[in-house]
N, C-alpha and C. Protein backbone atom coordinates (compact mmCIF):
# COMPACT_ATOMS: atom_id res chain seq x y z
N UNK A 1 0.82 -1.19 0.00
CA UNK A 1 0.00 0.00 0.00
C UNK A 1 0.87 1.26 0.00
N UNK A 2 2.14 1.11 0.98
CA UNK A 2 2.81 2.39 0.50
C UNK A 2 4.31 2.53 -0.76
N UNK A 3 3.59 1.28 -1.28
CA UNK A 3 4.84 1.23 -2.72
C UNK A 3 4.85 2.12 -3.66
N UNK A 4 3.71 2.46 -3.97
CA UNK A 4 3.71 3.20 -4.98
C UNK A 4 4.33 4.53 -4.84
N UNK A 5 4.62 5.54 -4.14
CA UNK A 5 5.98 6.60 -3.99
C UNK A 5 7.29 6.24 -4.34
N UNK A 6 7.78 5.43 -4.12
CA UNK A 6 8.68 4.70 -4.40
C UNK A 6 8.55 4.45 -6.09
N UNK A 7 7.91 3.55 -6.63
CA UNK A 7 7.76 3.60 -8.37
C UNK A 7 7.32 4.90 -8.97
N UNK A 8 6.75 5.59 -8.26
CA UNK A 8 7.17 7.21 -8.85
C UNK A 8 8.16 8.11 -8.91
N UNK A 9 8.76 8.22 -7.88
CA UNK A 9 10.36 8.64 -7.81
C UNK A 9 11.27 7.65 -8.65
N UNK A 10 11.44 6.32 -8.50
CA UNK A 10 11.92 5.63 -9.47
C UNK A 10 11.36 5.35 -10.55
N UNK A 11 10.93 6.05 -11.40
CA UNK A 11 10.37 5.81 -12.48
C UNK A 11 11.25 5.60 -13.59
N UNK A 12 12.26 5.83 -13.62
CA UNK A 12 13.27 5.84 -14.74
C UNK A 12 13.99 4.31 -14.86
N UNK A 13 13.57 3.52 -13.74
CA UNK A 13 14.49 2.61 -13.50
C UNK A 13 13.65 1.67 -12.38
N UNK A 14 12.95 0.29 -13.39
CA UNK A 14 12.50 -0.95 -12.32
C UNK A 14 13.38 -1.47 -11.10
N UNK A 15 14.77 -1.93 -11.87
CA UNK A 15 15.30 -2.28 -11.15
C UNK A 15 15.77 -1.13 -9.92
N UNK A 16 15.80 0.16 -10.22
CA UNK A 16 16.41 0.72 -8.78
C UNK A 16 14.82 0.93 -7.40
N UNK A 17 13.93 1.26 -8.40
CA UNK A 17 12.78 0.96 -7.45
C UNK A 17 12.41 -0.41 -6.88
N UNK A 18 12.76 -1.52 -7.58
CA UNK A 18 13.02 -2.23 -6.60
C UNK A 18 14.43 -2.29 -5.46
N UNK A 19 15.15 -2.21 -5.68
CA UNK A 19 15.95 -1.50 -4.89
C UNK A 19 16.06 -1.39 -3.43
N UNK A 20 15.04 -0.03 -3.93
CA UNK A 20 14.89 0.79 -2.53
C UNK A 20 13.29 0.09 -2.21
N UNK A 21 12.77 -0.62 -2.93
CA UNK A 21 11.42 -1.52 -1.68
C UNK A 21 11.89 -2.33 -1.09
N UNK A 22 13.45 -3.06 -0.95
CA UNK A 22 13.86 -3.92 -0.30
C UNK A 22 13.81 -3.32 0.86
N UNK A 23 15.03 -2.08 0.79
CA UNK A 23 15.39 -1.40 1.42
C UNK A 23 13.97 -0.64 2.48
N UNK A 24 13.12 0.01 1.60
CA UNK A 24 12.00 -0.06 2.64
C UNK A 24 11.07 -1.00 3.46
N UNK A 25 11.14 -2.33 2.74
CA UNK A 25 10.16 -3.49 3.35
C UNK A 25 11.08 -3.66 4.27
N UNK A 26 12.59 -3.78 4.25
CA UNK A 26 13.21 -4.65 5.64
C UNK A 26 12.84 -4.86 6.65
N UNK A 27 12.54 -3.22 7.24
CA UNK A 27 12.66 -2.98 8.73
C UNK A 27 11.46 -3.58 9.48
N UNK A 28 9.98 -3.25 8.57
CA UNK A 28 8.58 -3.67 8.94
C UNK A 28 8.14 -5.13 8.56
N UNK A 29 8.85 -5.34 7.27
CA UNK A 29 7.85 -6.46 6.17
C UNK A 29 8.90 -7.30 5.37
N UNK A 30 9.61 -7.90 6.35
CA UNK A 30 10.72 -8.04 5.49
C UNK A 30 10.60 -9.70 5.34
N UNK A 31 9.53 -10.40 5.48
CA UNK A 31 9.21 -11.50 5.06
C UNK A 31 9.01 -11.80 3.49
N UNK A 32 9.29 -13.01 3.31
CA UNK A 32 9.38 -13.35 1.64
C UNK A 32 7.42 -12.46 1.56
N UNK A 33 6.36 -12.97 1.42
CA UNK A 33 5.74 -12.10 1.08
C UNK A 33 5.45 -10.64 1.18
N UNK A 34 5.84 -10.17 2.25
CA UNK A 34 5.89 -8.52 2.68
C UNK A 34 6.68 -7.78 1.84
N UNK A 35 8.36 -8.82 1.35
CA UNK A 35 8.65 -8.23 0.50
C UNK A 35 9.18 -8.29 -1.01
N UNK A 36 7.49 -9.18 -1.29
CA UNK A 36 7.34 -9.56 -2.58
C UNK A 36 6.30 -8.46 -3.50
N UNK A 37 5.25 -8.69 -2.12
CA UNK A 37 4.61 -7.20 -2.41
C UNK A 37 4.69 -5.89 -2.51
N UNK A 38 5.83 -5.26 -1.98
CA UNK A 38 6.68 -3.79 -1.67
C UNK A 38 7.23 -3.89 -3.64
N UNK A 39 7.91 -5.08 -3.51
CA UNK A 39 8.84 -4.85 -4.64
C UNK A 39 7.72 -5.15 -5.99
N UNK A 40 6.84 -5.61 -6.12
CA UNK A 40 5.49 -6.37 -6.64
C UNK A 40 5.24 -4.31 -7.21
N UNK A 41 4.86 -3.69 -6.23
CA UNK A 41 4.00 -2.77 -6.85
C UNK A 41 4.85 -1.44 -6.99
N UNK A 42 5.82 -1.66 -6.60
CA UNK A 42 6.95 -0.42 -6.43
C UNK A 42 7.60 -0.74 -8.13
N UNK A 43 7.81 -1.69 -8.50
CA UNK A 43 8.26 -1.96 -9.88
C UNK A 43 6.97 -1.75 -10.81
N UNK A 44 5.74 -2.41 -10.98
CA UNK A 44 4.78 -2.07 -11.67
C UNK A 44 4.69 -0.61 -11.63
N UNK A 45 4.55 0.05 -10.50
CA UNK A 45 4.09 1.80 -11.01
C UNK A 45 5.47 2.36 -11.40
N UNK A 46 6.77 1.82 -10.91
CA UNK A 46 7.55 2.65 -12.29
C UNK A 46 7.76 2.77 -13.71
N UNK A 47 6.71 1.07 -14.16
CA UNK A 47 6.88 0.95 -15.13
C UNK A 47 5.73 2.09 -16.19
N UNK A 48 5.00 1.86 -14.94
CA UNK A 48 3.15 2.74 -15.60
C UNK A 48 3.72 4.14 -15.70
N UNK A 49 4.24 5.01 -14.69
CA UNK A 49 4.53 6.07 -14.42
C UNK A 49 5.91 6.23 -15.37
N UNK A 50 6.29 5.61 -15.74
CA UNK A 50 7.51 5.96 -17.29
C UNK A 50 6.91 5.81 -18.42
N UNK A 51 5.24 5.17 -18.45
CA UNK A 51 4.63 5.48 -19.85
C UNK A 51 5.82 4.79 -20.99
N UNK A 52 4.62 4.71 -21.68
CA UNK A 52 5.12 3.95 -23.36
C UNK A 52 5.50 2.59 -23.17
N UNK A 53 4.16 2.28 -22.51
CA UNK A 53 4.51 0.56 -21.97
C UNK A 53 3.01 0.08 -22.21
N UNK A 54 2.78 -1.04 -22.30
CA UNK A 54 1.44 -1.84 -22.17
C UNK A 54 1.70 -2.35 -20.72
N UNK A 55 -0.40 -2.49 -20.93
CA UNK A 55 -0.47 -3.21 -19.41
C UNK A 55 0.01 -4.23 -19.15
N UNK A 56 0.14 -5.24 -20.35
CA UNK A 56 0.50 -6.54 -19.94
C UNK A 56 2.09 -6.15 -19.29
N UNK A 57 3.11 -5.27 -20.02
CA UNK A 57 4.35 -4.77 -19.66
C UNK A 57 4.63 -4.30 -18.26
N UNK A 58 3.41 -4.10 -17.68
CA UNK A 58 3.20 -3.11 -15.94
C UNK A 58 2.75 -4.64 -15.29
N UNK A 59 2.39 -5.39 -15.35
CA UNK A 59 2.40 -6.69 -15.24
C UNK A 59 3.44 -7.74 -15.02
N UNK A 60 4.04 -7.74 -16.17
CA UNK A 60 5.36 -8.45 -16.19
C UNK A 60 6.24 -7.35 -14.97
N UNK A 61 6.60 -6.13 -14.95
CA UNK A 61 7.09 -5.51 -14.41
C UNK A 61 7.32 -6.17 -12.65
N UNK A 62 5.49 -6.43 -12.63
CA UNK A 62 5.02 -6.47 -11.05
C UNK A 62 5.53 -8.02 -10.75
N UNK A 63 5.61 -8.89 -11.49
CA UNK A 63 5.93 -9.93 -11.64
C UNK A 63 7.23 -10.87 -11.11
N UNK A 64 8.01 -9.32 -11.71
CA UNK A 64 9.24 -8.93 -12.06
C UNK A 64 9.86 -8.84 -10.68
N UNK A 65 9.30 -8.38 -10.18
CA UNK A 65 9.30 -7.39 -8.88
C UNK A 65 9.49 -8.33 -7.55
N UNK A 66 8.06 -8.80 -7.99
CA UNK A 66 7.57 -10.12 -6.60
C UNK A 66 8.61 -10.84 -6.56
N UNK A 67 9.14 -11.79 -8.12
CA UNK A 67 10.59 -12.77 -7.56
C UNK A 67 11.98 -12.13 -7.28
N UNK A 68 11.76 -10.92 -7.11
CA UNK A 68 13.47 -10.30 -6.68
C UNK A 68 12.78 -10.22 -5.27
N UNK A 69 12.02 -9.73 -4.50
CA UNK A 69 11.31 -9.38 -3.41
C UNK A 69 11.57 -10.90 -2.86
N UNK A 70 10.74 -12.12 -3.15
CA UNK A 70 10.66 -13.24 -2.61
C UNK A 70 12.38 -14.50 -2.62
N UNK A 71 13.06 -13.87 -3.48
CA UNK A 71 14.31 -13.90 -3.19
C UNK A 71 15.16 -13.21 -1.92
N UNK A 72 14.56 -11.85 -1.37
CA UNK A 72 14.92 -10.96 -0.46
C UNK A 72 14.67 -11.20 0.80
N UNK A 73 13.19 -11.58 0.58
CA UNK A 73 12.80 -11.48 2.02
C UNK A 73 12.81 -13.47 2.60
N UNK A 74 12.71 -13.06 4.21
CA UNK A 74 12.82 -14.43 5.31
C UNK A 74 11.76 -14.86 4.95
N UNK A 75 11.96 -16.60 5.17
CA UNK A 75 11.24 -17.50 4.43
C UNK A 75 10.10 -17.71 5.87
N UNK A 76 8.65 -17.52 5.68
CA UNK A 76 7.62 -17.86 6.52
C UNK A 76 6.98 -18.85 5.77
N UNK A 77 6.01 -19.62 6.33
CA UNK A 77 5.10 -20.72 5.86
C UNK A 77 4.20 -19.55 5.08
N UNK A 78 4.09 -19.47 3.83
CA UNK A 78 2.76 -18.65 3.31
C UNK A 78 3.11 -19.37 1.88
N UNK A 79 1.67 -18.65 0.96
CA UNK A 79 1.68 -19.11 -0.53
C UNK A 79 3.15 -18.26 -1.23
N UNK A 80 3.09 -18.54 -2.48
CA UNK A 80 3.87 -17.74 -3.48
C UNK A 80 3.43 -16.83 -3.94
N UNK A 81 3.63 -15.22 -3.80
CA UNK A 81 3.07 -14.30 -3.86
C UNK A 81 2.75 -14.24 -5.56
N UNK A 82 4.50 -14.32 -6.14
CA UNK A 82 4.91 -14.46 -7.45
C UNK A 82 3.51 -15.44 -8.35
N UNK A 83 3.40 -16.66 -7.61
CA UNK A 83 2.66 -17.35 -8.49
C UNK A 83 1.56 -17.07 -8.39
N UNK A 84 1.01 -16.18 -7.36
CA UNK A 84 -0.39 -16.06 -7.08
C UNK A 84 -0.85 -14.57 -8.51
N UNK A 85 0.15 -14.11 -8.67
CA UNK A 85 0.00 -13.09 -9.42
C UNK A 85 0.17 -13.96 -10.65
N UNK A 86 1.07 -14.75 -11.17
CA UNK A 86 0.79 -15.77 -12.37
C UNK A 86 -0.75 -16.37 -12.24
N UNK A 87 -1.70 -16.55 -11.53
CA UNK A 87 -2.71 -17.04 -11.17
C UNK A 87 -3.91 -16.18 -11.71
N UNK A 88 -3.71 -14.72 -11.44
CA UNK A 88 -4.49 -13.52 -11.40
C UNK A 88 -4.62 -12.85 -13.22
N UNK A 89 -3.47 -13.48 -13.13
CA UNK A 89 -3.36 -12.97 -14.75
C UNK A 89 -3.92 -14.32 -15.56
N UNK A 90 -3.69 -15.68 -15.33
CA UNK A 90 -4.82 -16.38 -15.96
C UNK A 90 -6.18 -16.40 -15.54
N UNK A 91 -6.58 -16.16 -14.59
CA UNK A 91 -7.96 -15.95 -14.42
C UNK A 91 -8.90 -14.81 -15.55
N UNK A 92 -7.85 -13.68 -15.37
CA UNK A 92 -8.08 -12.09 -16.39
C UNK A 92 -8.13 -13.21 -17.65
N UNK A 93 -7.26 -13.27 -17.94
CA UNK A 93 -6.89 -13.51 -19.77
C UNK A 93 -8.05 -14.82 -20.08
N UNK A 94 -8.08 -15.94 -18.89
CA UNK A 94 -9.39 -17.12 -19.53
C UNK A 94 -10.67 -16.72 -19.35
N UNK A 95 -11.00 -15.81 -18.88
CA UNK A 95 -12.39 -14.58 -18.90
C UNK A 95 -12.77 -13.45 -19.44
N UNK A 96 -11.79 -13.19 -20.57
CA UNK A 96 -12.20 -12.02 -20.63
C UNK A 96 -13.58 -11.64 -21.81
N UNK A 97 -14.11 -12.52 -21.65
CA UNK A 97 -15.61 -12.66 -22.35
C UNK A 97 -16.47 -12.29 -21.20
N UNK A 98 -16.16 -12.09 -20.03
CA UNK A 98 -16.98 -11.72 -18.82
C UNK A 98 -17.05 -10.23 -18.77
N UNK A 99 -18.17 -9.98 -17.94
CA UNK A 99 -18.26 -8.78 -17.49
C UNK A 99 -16.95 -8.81 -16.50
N UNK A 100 -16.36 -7.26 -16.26
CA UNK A 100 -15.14 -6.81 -15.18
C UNK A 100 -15.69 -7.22 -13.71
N UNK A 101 -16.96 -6.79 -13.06
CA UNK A 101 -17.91 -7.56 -12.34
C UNK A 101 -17.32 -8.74 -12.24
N UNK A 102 -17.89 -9.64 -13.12
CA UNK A 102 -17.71 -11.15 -12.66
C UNK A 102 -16.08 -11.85 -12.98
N UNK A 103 -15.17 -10.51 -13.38
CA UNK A 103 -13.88 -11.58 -13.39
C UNK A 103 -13.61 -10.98 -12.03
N UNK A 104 -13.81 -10.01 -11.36
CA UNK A 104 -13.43 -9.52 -10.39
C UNK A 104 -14.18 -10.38 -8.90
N UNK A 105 -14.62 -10.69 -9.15
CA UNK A 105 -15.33 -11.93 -8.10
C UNK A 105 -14.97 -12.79 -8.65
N UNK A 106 -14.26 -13.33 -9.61
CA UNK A 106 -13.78 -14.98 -9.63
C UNK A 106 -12.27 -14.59 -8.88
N UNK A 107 -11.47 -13.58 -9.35
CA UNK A 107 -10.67 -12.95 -8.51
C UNK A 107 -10.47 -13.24 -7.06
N UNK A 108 -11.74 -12.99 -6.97
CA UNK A 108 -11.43 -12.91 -5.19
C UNK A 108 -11.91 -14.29 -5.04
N UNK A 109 -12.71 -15.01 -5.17
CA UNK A 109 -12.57 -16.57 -5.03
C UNK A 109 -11.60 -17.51 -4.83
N UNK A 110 -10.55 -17.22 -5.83
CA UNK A 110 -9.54 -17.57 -5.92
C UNK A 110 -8.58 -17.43 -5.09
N UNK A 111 -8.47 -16.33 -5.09
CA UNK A 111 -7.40 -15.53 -4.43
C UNK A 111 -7.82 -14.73 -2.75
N UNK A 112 -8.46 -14.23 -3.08
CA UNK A 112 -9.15 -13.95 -1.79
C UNK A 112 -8.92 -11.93 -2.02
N UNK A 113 -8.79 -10.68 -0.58
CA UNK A 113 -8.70 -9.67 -0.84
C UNK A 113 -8.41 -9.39 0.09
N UNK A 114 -7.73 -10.31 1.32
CA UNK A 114 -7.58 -9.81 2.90
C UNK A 114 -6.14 -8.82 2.73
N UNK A 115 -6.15 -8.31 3.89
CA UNK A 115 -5.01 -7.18 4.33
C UNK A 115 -3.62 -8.21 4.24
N UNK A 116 -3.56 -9.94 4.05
CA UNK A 116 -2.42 -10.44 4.01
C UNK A 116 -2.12 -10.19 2.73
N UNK A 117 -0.88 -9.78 2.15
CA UNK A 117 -0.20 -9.34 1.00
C UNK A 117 -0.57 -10.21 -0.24
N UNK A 118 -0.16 -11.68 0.24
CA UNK A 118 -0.38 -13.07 -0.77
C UNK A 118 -1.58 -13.03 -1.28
N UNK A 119 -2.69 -12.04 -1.04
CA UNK A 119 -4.47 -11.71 -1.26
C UNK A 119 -4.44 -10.41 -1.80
N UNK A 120 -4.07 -9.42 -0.92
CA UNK A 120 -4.71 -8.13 -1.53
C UNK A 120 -3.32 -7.74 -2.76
N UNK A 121 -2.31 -7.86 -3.01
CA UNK A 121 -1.27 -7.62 -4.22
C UNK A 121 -1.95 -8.60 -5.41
N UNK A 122 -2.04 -9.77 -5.28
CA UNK A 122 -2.16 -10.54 -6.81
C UNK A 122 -3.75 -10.67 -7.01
N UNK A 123 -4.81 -10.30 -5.94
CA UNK A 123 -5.93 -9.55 -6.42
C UNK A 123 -6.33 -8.42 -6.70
N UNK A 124 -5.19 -7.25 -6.51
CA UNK A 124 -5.28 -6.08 -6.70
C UNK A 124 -4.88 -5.99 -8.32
N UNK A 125 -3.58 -6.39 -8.15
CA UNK A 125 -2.66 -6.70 -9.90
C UNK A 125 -3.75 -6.81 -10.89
N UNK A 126 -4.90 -8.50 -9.97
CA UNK A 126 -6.07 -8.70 -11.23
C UNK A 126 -7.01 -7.73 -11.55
N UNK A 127 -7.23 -6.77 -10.54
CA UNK A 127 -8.01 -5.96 -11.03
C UNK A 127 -7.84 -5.08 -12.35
N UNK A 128 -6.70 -4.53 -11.30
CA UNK A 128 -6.02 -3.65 -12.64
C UNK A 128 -5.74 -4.24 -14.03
N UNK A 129 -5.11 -5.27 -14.20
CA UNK A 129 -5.51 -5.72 -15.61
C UNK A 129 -6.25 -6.26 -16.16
N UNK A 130 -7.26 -6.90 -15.37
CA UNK A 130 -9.00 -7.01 -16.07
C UNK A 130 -9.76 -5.58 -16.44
N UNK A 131 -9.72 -4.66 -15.83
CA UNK A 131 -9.86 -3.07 -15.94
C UNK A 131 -9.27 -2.04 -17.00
N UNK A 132 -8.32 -3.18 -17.94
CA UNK A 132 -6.74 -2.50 -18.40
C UNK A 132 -6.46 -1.08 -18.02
N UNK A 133 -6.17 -0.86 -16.54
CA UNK A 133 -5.72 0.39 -16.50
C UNK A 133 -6.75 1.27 -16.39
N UNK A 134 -8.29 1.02 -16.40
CA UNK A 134 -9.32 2.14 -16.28
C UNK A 134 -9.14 2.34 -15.48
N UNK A 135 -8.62 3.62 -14.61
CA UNK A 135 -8.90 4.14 -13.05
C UNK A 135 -10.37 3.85 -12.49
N UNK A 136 -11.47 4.74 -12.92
CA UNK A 136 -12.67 4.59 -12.10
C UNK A 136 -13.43 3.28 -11.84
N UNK A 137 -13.26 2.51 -13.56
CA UNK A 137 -13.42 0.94 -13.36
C UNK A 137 -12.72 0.04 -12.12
N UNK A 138 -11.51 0.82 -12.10
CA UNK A 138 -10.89 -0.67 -11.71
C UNK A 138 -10.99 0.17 -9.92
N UNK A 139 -10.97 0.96 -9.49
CA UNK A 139 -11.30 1.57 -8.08
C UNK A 139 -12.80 1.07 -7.94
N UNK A 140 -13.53 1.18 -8.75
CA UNK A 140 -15.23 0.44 -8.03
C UNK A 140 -14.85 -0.59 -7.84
N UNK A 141 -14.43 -1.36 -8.60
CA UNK A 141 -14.06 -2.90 -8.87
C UNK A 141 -13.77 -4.00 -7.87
N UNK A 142 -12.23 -3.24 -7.73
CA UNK A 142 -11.82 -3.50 -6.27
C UNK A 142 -12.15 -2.97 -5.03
N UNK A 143 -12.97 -2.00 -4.67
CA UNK A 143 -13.93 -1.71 -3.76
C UNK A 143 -14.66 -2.14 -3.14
N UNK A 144 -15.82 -2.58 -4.63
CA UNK A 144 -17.14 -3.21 -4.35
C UNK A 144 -16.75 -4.98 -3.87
N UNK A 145 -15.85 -5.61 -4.29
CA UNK A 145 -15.35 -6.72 -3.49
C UNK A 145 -15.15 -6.65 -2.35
N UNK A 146 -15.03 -5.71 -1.74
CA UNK A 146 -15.38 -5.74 -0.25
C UNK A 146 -14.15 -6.12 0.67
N UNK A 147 -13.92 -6.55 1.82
CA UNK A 147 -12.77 -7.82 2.76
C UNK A 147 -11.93 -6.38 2.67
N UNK A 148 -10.89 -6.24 2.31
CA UNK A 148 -9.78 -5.34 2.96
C UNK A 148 -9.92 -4.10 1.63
N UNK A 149 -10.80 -3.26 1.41
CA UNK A 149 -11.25 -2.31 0.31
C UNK A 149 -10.54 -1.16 0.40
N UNK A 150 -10.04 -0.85 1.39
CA UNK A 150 -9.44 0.60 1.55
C UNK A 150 -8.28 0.25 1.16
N UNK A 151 -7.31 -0.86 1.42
CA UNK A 151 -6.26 -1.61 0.90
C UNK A 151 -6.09 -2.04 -0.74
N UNK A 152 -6.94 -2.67 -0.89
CA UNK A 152 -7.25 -2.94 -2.63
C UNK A 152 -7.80 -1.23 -3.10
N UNK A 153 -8.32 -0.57 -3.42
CA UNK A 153 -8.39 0.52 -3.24
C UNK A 153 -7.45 1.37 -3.69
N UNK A 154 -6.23 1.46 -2.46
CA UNK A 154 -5.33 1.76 -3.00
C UNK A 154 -4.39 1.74 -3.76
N UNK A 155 -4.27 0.08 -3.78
CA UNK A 155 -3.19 -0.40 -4.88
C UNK A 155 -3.84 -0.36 -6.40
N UNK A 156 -4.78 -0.41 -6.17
CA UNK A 156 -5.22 -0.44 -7.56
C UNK A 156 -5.43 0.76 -8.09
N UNK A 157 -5.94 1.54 -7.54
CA UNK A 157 -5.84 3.45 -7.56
C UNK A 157 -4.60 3.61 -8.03
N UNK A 158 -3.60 3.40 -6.68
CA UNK A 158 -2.40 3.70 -7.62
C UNK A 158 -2.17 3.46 -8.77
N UNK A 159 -1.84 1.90 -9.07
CA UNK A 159 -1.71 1.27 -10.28
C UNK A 159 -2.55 1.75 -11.54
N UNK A 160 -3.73 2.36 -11.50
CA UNK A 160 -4.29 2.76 -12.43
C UNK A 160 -4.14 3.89 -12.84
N UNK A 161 -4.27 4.57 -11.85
CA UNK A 161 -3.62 6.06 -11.99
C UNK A 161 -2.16 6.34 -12.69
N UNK A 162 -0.67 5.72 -12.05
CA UNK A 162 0.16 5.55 -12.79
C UNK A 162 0.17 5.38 -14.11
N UNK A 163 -0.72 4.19 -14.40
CA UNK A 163 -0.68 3.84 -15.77
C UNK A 163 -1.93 4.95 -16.80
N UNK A 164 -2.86 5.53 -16.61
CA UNK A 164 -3.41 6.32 -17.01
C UNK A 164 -3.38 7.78 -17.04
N UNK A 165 -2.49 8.09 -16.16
CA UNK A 165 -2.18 9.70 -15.61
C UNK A 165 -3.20 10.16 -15.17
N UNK A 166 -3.48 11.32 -14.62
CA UNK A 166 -4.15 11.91 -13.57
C UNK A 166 -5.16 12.69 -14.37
N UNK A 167 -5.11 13.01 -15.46
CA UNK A 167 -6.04 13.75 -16.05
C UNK A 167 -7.09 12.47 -17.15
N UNK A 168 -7.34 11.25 -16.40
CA UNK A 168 -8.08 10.19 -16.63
C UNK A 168 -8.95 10.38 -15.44
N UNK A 169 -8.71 10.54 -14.21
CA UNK A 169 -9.20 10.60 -13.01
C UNK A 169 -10.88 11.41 -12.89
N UNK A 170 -11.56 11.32 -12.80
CA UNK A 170 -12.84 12.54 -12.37
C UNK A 170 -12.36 13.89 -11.57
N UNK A 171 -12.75 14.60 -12.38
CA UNK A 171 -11.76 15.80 -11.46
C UNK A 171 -12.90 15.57 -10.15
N UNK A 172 -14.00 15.93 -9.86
CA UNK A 172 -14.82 15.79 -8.39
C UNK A 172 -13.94 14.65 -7.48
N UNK A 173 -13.67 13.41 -8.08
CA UNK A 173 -13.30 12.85 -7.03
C UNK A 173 -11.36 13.36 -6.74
N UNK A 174 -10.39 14.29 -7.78
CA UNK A 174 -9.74 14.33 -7.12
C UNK A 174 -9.73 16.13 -6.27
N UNK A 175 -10.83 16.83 -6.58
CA UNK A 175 -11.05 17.73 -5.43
C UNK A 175 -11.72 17.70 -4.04
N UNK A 176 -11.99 16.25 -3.99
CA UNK A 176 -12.89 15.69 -2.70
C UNK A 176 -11.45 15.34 -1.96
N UNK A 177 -11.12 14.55 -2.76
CA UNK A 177 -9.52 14.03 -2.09
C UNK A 177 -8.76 15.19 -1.45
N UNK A 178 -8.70 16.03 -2.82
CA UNK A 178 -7.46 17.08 -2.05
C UNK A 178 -8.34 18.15 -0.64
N UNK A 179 -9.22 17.94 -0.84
CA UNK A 179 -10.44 19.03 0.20
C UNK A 179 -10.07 18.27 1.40
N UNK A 180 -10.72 16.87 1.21
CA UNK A 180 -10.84 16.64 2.81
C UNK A 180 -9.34 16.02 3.46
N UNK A 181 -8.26 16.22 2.76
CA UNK A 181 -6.96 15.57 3.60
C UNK A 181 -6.45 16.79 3.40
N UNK A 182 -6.90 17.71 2.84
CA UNK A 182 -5.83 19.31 2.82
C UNK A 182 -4.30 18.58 1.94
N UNK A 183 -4.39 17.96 1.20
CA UNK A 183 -3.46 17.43 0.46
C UNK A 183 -3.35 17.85 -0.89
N UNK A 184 -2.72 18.40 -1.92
CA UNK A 184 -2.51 18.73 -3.29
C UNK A 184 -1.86 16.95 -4.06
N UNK A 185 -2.61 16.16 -4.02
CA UNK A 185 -1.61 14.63 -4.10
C UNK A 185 -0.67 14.55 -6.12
N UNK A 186 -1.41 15.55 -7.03
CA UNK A 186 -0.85 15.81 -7.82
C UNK A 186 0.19 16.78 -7.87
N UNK A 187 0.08 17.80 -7.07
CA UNK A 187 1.10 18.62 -6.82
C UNK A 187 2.46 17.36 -5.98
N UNK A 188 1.83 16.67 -4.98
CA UNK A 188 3.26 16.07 -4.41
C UNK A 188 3.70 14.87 -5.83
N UNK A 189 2.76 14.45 -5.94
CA UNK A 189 3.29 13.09 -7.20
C UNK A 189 4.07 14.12 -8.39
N UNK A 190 3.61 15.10 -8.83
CA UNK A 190 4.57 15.56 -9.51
C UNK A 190 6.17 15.92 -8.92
N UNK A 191 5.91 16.21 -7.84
CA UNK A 191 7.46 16.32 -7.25
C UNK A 191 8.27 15.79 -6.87
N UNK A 192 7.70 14.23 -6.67
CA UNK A 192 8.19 13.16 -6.60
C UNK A 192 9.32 13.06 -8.16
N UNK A 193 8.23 13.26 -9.00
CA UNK A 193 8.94 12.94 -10.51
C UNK A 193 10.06 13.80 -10.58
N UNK A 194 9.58 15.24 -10.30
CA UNK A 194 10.89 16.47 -10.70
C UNK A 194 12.01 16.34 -9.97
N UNK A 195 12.18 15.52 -9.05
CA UNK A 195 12.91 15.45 -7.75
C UNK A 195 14.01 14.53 -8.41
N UNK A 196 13.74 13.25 -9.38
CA UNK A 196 14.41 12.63 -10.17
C UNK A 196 14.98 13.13 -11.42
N UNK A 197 14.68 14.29 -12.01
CA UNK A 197 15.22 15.05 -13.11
C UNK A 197 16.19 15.33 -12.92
């Protein structure tokens, strides 16, 4: 949930944003999944946020990400984050004759949407690329599934946003945002970027 700063500042470079999610998962999350997921979505939004990529490419990215992460982090009894996201992406691709609705609930069937990483990262991932990247689609999406929503929510917000830019967004919902947290979040995400120039 807080990867995505990280793939915005590193946007120029997967590998250094993963990097520094090692470096940030250690201290808190430094379990093979804690930091499969850090490196999982910190690599996908640098890839979205450097543009001139396909989704499937922000995908592979996240992919990308999870087995340097699950190489990194201490080994606990849990699933494979990595494969669970190989999982998420065949579910998307053998459905996509479905409504976004119903791949997004086979999604969570599968996979589930809890606050444990191995759930809300490789069901978040599915959203976003059953959605390809629609922000408002893929934020109801993962919402209306319900179990850990403020969590899916975000990753997928991010992720969509990255990959669509900000002027895809509803402007109402991002002056509600910036109103009620007293936050400018395009003013800081842009400075994130200029900060790397």
């Amino acid at each position: 949930m807080r990867a995505a700063p990280l793939g915005i500042f590193y946007n120029k470079s997967v590998d250094e944003a993963i990097e520094y999610a090692i470096k940030s998962a250690k201290p808190s999350h430094g379990s093979k999944p804690g930091m499969s997921g850090t490196c999982a979505i910190a690599a996908a939004t640098s890839k979205a946020v450097a543009g001139n990529c396909t989704i499937k490419q922000v995908m592979e990215a996240a992919l990308y990400g999870a087995y340097v992460g699950e190489e990194n982090g201490f080994d606990i009894p849990t699933p494979s984050l990595a494969k669970r996201i190989l999982l998420s992406i065949d579910i998307v691709e053998s459905n996509r004759s479905l409504s976004l609705e119903n791949v997004c609930s086979l999604l969570y069937q599968y996979i589930g949407g809890s606050m444990k990483s191995y759930e809300s990262i490789p069901f978040s991932l599915g959203v976003f690329y059953a959605a390809n990247g629609n922000f408002q689609q893929g934020m109801i999406s993962a919402i209306n599934q319900g179990d850990d929503a403020d969590t899916n929510g975000a990753i997928v917000g991010s992720l969509c946003g990255a990959f669509e830019g900000s002027s895809n967004i509803r402007i109402e919902w991002i002056e509600k945002v910036t109103h009620e947290n007293k936050i400018n979040f395009l003013d800081l995400a842009k400075q994130l970027i200029k900060l790397r120039e």
